[in-house]
Protein backbone atom coordinates (compact mmCIF):
# COMPACT_ATOMS: atom_id res chain seq x y z
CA UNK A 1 10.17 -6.85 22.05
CA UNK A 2 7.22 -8.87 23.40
CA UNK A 3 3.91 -6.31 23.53
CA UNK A 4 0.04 -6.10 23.24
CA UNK A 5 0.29 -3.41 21.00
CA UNK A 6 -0.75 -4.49 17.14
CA UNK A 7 2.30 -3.75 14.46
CA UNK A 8 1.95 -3.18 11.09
CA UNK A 9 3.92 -3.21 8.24
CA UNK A 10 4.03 -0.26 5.85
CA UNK A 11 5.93 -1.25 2.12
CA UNK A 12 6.87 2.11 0.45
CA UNK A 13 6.49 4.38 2.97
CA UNK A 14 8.72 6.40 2.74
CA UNK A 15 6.83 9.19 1.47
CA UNK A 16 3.17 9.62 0.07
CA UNK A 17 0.79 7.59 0.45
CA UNK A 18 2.60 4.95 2.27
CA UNK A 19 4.28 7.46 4.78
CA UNK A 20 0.20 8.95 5.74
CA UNK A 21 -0.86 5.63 6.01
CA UNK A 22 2.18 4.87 8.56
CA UNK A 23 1.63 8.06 10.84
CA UNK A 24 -1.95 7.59 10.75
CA UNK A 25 -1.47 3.50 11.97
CA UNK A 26 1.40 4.78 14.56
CA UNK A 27 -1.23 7.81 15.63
CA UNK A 28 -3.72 5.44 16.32
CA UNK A 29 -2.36 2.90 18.45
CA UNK A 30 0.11 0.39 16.19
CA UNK A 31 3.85 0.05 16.12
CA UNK A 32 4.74 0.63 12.50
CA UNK A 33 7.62 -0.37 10.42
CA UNK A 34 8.70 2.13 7.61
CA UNK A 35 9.67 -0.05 5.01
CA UNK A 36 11.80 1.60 2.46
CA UNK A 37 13.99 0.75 -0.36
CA UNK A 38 16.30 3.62 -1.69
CA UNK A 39 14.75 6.89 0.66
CA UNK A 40 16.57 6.37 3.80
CA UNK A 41 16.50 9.66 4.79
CA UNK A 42 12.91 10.50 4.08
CA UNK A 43 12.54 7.36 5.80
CA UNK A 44 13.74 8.32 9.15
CA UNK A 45 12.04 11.49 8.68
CA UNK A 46 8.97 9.40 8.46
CA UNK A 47 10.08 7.61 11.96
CA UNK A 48 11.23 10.64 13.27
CA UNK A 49 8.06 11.99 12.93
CA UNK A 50 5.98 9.50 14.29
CA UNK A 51 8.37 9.23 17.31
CA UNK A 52 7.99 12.95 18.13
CA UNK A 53 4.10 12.30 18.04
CA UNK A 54 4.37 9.89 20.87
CA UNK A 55 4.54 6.85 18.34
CA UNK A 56 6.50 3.94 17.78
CA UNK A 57 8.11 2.90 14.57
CA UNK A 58 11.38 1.77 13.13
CA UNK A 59 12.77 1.64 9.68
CA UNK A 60 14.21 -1.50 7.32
CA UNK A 61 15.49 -0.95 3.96
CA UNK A 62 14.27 -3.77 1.64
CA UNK A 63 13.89 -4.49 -1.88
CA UNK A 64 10.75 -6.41 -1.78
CA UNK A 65 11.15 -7.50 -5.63
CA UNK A 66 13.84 -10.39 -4.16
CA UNK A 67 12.14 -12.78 -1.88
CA UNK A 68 14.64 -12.68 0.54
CA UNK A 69 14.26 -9.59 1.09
CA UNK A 70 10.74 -9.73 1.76
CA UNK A 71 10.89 -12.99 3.92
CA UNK A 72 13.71 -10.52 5.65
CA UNK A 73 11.27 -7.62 6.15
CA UNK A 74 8.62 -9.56 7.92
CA UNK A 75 11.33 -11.72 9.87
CA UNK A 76 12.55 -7.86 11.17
CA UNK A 77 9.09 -6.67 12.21
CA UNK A 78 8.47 -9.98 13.95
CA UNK A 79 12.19 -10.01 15.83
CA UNK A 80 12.12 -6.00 16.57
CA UNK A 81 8.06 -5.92 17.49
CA UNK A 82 7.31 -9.36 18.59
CA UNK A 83 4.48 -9.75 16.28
CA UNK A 84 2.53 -8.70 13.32
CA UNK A 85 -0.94 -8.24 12.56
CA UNK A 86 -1.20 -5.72 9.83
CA UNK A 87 0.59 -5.81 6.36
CA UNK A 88 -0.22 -2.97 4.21
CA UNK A 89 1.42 -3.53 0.35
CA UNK A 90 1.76 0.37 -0.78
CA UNK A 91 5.36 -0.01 -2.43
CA UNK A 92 4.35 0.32 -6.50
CA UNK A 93 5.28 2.09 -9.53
CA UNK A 94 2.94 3.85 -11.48
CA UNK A 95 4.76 5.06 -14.91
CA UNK A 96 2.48 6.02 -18.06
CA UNK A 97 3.43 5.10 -21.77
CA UNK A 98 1.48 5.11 -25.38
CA UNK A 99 1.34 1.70 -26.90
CA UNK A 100 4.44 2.45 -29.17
CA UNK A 101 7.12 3.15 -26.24
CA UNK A 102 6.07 0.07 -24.30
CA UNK A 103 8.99 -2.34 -23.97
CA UNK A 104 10.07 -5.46 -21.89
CA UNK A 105 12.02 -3.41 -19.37
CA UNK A 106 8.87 -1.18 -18.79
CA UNK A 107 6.59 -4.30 -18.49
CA UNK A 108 8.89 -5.65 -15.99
CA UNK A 109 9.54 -2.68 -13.82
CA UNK A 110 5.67 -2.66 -13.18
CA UNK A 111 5.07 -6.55 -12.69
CA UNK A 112 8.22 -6.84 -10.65
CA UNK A 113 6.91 -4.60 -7.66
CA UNK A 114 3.25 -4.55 -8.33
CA UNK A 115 2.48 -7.97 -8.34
CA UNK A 116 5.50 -9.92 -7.27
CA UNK A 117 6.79 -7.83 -4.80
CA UNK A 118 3.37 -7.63 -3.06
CA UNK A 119 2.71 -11.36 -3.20
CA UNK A 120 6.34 -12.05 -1.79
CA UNK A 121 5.59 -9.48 1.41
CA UNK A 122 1.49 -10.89 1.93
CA UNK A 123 3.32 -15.01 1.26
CA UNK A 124 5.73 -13.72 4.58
CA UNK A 125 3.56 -12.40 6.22
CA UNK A 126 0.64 -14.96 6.21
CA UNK A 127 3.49 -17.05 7.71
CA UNK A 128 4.25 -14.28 10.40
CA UNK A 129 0.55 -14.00 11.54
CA UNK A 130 -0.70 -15.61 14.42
CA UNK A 131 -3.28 -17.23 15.50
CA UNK A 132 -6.08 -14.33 15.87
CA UNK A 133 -5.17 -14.26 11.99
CA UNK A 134 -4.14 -10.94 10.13
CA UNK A 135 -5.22 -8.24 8.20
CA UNK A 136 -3.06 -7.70 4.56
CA UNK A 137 -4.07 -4.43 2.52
CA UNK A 138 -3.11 -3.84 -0.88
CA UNK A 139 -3.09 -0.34 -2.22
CA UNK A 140 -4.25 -0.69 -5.61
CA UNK A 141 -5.58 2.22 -7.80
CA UNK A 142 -8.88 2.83 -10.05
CA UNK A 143 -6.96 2.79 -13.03
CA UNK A 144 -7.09 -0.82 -12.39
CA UNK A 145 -11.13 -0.37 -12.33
CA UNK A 146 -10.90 2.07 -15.15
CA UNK A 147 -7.81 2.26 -17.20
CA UNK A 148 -6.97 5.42 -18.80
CA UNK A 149 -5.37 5.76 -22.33
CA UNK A 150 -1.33 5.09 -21.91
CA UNK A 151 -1.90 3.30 -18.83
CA UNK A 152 -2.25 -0.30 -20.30
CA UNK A 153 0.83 -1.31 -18.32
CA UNK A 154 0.04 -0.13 -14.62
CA UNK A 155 -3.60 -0.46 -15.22
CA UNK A 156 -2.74 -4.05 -15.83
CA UNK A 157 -1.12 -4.58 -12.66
CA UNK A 158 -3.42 -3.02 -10.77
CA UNK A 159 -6.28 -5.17 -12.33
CA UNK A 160 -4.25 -7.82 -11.00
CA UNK A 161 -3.70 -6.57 -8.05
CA UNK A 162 -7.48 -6.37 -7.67
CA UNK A 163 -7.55 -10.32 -8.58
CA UNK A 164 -5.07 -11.19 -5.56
CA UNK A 165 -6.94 -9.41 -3.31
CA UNK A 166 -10.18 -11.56 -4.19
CA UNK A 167 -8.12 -14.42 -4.55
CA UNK A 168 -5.73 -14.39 -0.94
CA UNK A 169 -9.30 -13.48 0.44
CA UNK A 170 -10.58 -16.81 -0.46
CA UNK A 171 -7.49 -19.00 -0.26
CA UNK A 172 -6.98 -17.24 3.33
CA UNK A 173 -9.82 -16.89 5.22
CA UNK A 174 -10.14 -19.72 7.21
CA UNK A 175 -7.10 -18.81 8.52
CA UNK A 176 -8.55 -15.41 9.94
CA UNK A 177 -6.78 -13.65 7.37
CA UNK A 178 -8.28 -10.47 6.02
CA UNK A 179 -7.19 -9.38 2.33
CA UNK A 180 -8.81 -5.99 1.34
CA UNK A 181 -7.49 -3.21 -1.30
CA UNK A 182 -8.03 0.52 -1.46
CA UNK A 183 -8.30 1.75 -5.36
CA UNK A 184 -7.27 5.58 -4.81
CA UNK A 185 -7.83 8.16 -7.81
CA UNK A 186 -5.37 10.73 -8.75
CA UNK A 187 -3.67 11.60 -5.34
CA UNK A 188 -1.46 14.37 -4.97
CA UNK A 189 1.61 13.36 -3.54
CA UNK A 190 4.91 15.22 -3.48
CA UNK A 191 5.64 12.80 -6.78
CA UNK A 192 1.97 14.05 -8.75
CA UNK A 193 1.99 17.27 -7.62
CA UNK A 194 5.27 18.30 -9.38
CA UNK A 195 4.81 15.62 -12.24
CA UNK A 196 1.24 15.67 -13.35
CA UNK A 197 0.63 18.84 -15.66
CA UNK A 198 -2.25 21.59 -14.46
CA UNK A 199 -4.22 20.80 -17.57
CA UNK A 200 -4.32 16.87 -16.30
CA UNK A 201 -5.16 17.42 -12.99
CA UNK A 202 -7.90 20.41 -14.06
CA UNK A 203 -9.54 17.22 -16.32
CA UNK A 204 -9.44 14.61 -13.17
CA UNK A 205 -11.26 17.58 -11.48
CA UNK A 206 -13.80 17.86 -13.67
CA UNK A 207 -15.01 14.23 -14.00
CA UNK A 208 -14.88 14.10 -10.30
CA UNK A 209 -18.09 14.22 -8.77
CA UNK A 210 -16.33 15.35 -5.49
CA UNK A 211 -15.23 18.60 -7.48
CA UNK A 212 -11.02 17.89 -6.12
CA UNK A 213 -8.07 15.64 -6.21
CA UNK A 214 -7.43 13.59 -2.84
CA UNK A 215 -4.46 14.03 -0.65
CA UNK A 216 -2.32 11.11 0.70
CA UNK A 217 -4.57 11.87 4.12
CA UNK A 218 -8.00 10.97 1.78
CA UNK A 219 -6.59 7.47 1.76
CA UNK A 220 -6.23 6.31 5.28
CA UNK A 221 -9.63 6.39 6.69
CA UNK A 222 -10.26 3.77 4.37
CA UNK A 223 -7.19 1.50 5.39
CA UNK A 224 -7.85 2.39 9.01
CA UNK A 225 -11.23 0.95 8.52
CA UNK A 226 -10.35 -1.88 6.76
CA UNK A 227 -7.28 -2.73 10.01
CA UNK A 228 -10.01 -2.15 12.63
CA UNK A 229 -12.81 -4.14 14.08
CA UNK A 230 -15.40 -2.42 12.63
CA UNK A 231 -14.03 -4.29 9.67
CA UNK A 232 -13.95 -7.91 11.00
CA UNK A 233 -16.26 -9.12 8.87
CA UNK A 234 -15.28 -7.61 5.33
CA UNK A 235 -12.09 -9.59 3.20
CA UNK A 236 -11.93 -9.84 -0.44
CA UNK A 237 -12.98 -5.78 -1.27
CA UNK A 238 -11.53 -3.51 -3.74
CA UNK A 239 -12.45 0.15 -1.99
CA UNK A 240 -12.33 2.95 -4.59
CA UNK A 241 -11.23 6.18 -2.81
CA UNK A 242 -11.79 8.68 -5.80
CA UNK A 243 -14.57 11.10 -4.97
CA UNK A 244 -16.70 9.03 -7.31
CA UNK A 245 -14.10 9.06 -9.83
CA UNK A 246 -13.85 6.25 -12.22
């Protein structure tokens, strides 16, 4: 498909976060692909969605911890959509454990997606990007700002996460490439709202200057922004969306 239209590429979108951010890209003007890995059918509802709001998208399953399958995701969005201009690197996993549980399996889980998996899809898709340059947004978290007790691991990643933004920013650039990140607080997806207990989320309230947790729908002005022109001259920025939390 050859088209004018911009495209963007959605990792972990299946639901949350990532699924907002892909109706919100589709409602305002982009084709989207719904990358997923093991939701396929909250997936499609995702498309479905989006189609029945007079959008485009499409869904591809991909693993983007393999390399191939990331170099695979990007080669689909450019073959299906006939270009891409937008990658936004939401897939992550966000598990919380005291010092004494913390094993290799658990440190690997986090770095494999995190950090790898989001530096295979933004390597790709640098390639994939043409000549009016690109805009890559990582979805990082303030944990990575501030890390909470029993969050060393994900706060970890997400510091790093923070640190490849900065870095592709710089190393980018003068390629027209745009690398931002979005540092959300405690958002209440589907996932939080059934798994975080009342007590925790009563606490995140409380130190929130805002007075209330975000939604998934708190979180997309701020990548919006960051994909439009109104943003053409800002790379290399960690956003905290938090209501001042920290």
């Amino acid at each position: 498909m050859e088209t004018s239209m911009k495209t963007a590429i959605v990792t972990g979108a299946s639901s949350g976060i990532g699924a907002a951010i892909a109706k919100y890209l589709a409602a305002t003007g982009f084709l989207v692909v719904v990358n997923y890995n093991i939701h396929a059918e909250e997936a499609a509802a995702v498309c479905a969605e989006i189609g029945a709001s007079g959008g485009i998208a499409v869904c591809y399953q991909a693993d983007i911890v393999s390399e191939p399958a990331a170099k695979a995701l990007v080669d689909f969005a450019k073959a299906q959509l006939g270009r891409l201009d937008v990658l936004v690197n939401n897939a992550g996993i966000a598990i919380g454990r005291p010092l004494a549980e913390i094993d290799a399996a658990h440190i690997a889980s986090h770095v494999s997606i995190n950090i790898a998996g989001l530096l295979f899809a933004s390597k790709h898709a640098a390639f994939a990007f043409g000549d009016d340059g690109g805009c890559i947004i990582n979805i990082s978290s303030v944990n990575g700002i501030s890390p909470v007790p029993g969050g060393a691991v994900y706060s970890a990643t997400k510091a790093a996460v923070n640190a490849i933004t900065v870095s592709l920013a710089r190393e980018l650039g003068e390629r027209k490439i745009r690398v931002n990140a979005v540092a959300p607080g405690l958002t209440m997806t589907e996932r939080y709202e059934r798994e975080v207990p009342n007590q925790d989320k009563n606490h995140v309230i409380g130190k929130t200057p805002l007075g209330r947790l975000g939604s998934p729908h708190d979180i997309v002005g701020a990548v919006g922004f960051l994909t439009s022109d109104a943003a053409a001259w800002v790379t290399g920025q960690v956003i905290a969306v938090s209501g001042g939390a920290t």
